[in-house]
PDB file of N, CA and C in Angstrom:
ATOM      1  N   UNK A   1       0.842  -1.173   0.000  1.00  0.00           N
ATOM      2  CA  UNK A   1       0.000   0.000   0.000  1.00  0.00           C
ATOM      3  C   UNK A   1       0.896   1.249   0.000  1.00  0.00           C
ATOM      4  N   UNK A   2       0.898   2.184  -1.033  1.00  0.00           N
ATOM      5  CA  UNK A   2       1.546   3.310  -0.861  1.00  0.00           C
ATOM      6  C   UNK A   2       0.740   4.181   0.330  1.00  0.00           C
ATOM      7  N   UNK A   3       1.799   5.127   0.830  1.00  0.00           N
ATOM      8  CA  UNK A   3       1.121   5.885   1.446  1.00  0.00           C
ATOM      9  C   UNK A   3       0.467   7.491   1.057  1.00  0.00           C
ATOM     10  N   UNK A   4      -0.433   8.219   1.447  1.00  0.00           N
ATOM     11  CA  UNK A   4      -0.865   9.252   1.341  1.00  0.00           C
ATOM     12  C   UNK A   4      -0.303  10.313   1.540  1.00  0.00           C
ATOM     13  N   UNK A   5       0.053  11.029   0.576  1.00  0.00           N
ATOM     14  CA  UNK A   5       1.108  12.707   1.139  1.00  0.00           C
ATOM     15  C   UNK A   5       0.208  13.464   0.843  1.00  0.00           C
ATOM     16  N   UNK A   6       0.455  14.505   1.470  1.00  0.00           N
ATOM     17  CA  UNK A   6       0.020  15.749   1.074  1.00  0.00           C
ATOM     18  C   UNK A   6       0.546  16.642  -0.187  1.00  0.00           C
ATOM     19  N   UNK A   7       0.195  17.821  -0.566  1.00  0.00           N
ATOM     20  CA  UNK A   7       0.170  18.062  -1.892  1.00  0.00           C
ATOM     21  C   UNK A   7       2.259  18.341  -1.950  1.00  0.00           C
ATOM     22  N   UNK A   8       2.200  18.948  -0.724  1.00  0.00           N
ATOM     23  CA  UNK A   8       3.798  20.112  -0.703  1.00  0.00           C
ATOM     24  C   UNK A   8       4.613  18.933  -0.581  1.00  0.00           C
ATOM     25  N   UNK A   9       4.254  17.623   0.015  1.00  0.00           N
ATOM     26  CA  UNK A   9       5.287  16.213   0.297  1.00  0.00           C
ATOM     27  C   UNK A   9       5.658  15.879  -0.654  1.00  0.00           C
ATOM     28  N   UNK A  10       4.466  15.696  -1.645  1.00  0.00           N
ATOM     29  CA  UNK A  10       4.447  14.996  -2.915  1.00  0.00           C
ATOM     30  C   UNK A  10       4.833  15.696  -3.722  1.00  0.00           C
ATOM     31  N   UNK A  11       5.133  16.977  -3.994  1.00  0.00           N
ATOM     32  CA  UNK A  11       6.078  17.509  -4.927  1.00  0.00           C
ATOM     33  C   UNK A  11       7.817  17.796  -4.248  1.00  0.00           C
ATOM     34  N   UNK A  12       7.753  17.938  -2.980  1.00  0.00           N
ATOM     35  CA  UNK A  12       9.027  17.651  -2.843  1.00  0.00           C
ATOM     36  C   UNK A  12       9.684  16.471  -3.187  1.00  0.00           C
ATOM     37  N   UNK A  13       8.924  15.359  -2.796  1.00  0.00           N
ATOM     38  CA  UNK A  13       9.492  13.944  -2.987  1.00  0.00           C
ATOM     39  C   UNK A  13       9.680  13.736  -4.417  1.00  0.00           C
ATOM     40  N   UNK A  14       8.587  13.789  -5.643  1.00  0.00           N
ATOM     41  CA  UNK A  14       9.169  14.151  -6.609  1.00  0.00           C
ATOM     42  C   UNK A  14      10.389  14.510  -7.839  1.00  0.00           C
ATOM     43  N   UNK A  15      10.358  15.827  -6.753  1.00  0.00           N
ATOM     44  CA  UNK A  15      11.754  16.884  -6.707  1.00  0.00           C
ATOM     45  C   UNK A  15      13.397  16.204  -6.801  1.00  0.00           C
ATOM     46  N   UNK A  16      12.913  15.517  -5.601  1.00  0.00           N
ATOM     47  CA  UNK A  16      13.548  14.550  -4.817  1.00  0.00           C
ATOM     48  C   UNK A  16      14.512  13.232  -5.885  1.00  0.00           C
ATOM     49  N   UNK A  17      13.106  12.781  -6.476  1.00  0.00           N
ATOM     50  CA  UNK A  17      13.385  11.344  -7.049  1.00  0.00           C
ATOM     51  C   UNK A  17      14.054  11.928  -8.609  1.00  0.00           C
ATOM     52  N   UNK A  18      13.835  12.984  -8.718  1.00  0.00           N
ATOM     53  CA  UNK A  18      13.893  13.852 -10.352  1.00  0.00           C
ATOM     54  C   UNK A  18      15.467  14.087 -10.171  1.00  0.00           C
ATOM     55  N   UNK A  19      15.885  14.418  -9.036  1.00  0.00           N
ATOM     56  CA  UNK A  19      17.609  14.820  -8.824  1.00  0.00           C
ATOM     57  C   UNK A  19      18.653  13.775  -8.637  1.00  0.00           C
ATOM     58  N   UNK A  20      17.931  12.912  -7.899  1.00  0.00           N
ATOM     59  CA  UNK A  20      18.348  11.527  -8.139  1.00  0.00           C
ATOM     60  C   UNK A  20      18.405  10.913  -9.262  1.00  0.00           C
ATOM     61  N   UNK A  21      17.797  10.877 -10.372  1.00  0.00           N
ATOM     62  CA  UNK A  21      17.931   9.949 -11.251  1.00  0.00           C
ATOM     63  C   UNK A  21      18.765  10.749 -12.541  1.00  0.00           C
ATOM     64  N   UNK A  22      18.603  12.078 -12.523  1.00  0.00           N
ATOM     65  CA  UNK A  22      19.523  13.193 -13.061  1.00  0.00           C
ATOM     66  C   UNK A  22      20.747  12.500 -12.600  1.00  0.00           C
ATOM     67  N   UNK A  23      21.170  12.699 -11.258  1.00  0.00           N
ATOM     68  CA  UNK A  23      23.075  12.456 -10.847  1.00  0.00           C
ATOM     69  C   UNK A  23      22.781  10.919 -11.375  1.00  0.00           C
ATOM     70  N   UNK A  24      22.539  10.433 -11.127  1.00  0.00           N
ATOM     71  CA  UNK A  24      22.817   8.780 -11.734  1.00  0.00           C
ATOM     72  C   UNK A  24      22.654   8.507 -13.163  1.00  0.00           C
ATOM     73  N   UNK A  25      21.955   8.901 -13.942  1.00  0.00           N
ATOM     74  CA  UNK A  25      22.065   9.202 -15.272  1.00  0.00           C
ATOM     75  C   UNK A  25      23.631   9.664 -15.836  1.00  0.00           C
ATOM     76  N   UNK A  26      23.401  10.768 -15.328  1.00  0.00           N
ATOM     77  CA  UNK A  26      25.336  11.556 -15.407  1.00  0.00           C
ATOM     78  C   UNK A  26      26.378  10.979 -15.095  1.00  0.00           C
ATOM     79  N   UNK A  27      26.288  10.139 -13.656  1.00  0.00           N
ATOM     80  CA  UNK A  27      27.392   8.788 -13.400  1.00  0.00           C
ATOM     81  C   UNK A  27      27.494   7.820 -14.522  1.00  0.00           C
ATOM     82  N   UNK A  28      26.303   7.869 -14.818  1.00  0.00           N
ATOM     83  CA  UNK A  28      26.492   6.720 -16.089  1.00  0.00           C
ATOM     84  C   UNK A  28      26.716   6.777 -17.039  1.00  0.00           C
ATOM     85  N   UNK A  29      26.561   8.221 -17.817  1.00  0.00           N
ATOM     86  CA  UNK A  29      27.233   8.640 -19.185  1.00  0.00           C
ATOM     87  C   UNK A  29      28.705   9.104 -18.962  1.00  0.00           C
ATOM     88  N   UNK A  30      28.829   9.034 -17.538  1.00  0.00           N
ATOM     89  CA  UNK A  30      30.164   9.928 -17.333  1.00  0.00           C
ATOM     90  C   UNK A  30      31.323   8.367 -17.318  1.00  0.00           C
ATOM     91  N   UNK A  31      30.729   7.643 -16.906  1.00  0.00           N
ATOM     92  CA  UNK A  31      31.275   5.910 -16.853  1.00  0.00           C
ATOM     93  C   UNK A  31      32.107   5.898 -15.612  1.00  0.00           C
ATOM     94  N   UNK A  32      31.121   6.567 -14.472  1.00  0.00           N
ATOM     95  CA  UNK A  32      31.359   6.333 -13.404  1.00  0.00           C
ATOM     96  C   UNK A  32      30.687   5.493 -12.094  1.00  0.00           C
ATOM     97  N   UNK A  33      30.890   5.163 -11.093  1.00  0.00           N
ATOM     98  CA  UNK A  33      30.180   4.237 -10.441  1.00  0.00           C
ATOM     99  C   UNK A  33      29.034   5.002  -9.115  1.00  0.00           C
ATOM    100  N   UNK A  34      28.542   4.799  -8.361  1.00  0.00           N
ATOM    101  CA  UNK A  34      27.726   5.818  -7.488  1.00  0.00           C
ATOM    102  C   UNK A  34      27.316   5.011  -6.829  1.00  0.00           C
ATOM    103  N   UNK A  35      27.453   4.959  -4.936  1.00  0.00           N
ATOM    104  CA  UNK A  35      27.062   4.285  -3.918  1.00  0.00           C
ATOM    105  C   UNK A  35      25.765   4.302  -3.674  1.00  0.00           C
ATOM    106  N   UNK A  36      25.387   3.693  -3.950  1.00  0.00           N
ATOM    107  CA  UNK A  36      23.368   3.771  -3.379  1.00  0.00           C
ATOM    108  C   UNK A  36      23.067   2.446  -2.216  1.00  0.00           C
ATOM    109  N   UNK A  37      22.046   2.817  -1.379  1.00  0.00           N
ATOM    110  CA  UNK A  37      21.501   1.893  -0.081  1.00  0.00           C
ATOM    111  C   UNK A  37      20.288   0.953  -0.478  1.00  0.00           C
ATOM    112  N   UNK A  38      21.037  -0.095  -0.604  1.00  0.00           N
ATOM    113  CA  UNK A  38      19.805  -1.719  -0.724  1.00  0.00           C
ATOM    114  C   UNK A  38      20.309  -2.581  -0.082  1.00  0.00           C
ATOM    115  N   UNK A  39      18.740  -3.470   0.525  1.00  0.00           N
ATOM    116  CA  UNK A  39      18.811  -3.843   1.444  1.00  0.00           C
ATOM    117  C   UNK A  39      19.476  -3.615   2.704  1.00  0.00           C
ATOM    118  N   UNK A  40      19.481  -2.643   2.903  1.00  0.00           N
ATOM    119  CA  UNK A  40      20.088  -2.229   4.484  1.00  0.00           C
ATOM    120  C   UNK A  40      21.778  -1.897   4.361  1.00  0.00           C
ATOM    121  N   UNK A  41      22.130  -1.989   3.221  1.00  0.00           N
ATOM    122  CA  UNK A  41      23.766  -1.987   2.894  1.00  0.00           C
ATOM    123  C   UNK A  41      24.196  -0.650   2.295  1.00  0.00           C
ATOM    124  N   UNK A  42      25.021   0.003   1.958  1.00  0.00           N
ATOM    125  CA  UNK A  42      25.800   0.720   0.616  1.00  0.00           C
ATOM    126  C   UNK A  42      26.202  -0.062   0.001  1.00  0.00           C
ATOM    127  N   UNK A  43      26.098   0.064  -1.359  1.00  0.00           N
ATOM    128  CA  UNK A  43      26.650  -0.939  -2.522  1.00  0.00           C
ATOM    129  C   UNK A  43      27.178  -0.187  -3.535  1.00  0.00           C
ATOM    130  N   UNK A  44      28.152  -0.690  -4.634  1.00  0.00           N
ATOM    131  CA  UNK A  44      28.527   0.312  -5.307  1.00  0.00           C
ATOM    132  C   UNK A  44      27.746   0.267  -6.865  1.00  0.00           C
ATOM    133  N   UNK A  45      27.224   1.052  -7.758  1.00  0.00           N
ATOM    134  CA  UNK A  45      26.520   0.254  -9.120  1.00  0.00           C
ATOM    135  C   UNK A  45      27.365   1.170  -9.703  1.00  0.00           C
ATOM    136  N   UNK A  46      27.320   0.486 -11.381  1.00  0.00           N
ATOM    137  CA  UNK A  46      28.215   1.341 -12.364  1.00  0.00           C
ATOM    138  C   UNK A  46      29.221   0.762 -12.140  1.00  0.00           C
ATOM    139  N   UNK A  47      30.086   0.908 -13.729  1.00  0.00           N
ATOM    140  CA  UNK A  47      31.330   0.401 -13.952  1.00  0.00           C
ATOM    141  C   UNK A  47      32.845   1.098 -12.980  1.00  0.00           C
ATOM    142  N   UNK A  48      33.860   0.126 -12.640  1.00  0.00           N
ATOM    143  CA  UNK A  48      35.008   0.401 -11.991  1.00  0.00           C
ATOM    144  C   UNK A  48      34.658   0.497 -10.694  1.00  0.00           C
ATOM    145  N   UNK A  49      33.939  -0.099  -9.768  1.00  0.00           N
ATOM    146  CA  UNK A  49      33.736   0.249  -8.550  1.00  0.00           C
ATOM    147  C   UNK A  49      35.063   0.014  -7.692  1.00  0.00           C
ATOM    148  N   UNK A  50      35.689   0.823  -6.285  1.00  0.00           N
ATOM    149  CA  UNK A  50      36.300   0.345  -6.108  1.00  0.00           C
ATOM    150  C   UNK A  50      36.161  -1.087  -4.931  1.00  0.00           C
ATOM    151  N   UNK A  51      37.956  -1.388  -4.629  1.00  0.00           N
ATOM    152  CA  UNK A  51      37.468  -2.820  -4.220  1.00  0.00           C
ATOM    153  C   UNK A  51      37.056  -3.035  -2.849  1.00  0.00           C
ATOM    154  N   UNK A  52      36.410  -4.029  -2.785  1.00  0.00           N
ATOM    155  CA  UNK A  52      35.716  -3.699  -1.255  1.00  0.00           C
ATOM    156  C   UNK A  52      37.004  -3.721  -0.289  1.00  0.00           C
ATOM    157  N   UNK A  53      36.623  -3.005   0.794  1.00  0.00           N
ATOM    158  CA  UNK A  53      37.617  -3.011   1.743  1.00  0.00           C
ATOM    159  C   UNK A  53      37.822  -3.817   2.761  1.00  0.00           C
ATOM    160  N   UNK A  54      39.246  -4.732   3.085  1.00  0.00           N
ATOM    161  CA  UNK A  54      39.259  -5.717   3.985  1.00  0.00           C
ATOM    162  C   UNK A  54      39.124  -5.073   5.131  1.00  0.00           C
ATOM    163  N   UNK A  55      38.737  -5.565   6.292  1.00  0.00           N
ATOM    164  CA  UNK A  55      38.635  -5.420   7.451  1.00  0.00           C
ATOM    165  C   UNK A  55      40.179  -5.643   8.231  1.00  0.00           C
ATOM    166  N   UNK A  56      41.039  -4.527   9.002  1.00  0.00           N
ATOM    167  CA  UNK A  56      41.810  -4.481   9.359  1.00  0.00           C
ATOM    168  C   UNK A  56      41.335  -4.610  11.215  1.00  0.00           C
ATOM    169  N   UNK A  57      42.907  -4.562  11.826  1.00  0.00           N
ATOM    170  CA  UNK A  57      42.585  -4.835  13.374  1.00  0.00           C
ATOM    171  C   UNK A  57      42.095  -3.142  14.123  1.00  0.00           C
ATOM    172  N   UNK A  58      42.623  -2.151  13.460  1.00  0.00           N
ATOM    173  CA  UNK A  58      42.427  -0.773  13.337  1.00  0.00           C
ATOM    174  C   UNK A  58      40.455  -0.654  13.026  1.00  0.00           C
ATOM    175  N   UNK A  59      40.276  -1.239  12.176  1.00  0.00           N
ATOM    176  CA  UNK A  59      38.272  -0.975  11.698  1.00  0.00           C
ATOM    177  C   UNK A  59      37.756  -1.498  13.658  1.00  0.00           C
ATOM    178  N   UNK A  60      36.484  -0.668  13.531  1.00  0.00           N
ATOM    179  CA  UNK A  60      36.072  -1.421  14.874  1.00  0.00           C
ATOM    180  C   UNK A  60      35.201  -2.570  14.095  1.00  0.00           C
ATOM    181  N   UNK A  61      34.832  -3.000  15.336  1.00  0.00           N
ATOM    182  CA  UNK A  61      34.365  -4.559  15.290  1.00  0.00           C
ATOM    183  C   UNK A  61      33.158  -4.339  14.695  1.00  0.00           C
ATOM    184  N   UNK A  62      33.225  -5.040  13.599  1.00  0.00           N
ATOM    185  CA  UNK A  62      31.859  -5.614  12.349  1.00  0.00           C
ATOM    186  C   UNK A  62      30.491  -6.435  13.718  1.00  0.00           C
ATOM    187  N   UNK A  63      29.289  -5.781  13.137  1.00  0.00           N
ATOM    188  CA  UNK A  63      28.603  -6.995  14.592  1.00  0.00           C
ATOM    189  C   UNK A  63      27.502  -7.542  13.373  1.00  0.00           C
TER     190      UNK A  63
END
């Protein structure tokens, strides 16, 4: 079920989703990569991402 906004929500959000898909568009003609949040993570999409980072004794503790 989506939820119900009001008129000023729903054009911000909009706004919102319109600027977002602008910079990611541009990452992608630019043939660059751009961190976005799924499933509860940062992930990297787009070509050349860099490489994930090992966990050193310095990182605090992963839980």
């Amino acid at each position: 079920m989506t939820p119900q906004f009001d008129e000023d929500t729903r054009k911000a959000l909009e706004s919102l989703r319109n600027s977002v898909a602008k910079a990611l568009d541009r990452k992608r003609r630019l043939g660059q990569y751009a961190v976005v949040w799924k499933d509860g993570k940062s992930v990297y999409i787009g070509p050349n991402p860099p490489e994930p980072k090992k966990p050193t004794r310095s990182d605090p503790a992963r839980r």
